[in-house]
Protein backbone atom coordinates (compact mmCIF):
# COMPACT_ATOMS: atom_id res chain seq x y z
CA UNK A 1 0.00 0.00 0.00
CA UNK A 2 2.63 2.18 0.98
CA UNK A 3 4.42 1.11 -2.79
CA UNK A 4 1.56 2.22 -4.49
CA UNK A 5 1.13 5.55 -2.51
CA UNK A 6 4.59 6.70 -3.33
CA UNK A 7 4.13 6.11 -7.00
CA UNK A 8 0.64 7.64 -6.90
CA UNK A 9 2.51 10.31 -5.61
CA UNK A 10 5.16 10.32 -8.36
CA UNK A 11 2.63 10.00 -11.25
CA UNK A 12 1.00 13.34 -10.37
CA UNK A 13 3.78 15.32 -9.27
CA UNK A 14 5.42 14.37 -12.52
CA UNK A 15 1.70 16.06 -14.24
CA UNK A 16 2.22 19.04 -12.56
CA UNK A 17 4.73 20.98 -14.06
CA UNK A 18 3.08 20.36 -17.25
CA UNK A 19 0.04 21.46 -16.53
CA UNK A 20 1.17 24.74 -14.67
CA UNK A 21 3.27 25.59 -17.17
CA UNK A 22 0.45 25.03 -20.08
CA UNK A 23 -1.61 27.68 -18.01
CA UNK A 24 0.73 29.90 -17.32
CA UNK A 25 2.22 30.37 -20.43
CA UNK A 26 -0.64 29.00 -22.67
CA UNK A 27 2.35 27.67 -25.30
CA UNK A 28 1.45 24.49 -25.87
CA UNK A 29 3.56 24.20 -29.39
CA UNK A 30 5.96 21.70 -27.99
CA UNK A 31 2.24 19.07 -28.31
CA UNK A 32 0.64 17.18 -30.75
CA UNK A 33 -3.30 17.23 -31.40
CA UNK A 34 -3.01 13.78 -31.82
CA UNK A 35 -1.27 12.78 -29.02
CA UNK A 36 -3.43 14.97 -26.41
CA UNK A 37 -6.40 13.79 -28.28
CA UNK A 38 -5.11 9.45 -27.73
CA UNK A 39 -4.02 10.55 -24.10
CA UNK A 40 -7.53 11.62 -23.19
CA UNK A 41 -9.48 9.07 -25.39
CA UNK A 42 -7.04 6.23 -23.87
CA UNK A 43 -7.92 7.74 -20.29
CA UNK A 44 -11.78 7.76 -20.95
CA UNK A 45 -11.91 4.09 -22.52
CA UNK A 46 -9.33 3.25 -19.38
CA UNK A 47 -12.68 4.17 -16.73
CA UNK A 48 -14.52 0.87 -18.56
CA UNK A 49 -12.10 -1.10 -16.51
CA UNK A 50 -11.65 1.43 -13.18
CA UNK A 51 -15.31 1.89 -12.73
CA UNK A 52 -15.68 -2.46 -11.82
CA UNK A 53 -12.89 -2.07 -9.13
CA UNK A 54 -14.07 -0.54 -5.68
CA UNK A 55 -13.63 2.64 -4.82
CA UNK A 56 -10.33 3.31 -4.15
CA UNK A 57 -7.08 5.26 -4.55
CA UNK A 58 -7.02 3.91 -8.05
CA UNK A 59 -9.96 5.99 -8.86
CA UNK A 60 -8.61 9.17 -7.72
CA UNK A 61 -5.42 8.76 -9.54
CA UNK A 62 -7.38 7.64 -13.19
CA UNK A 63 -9.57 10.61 -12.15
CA UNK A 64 -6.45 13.29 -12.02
CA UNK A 65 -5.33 11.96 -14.93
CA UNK A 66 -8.25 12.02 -16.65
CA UNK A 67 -8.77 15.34 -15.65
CA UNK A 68 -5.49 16.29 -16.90
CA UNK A 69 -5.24 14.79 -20.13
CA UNK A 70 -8.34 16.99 -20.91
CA UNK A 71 -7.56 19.97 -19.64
CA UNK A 72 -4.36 19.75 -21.65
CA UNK A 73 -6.24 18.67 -24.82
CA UNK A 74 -8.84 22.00 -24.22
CA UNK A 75 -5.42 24.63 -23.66
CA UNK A 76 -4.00 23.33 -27.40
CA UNK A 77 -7.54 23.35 -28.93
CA UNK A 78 -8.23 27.18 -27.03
CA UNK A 79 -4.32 28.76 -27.22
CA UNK A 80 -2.68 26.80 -29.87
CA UNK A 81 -5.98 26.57 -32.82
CA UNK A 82 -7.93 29.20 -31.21
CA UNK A 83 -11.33 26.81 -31.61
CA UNK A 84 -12.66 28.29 -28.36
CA UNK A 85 -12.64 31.78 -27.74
CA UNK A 86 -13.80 33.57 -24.13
């Protein structure tokens, strides 16, 4: 349990930078469409299998990335193709 806490830990911490540094500076040239676009899908089709496992750490964890995966995909659609504008 403890194993799985530190790399719980790890996972999101790694996410973080990323993600603060896509809202801060709203470049997000250094991505691919296609690649934020797989990342989400992939998380989305990965919460078929998370959702028949109790509730758990797991589901917090698939839920930050999820999360994250589409909040990255919405800052390249909004800064880097300009599709949403507000």
């Amino acid at each position: 349990m403890l194993a799985g806490f530190a790399s719980s830990t790890i996972f999101i911490s790694s996410n973080l930078p990323m993600l603060f540094k896509a809202f801060k500076t709203r470049n997000l040239s250094s991505y691919s469409l296609g690649h934020l676009t797989l990342g989400t899908l992939g998380n989305v089709i990965y919460w078929l299998y998370v959702i028949t496992l109790p509730l758990g750490p797991v589901w917090f964890l698939q839920a930050f990335f999820t999360i994250a995966s589409a909040s990255m995909l919405f800052c390249y659609l909004r800064y880097e193709k300009n599709w949403f504008r507000f």
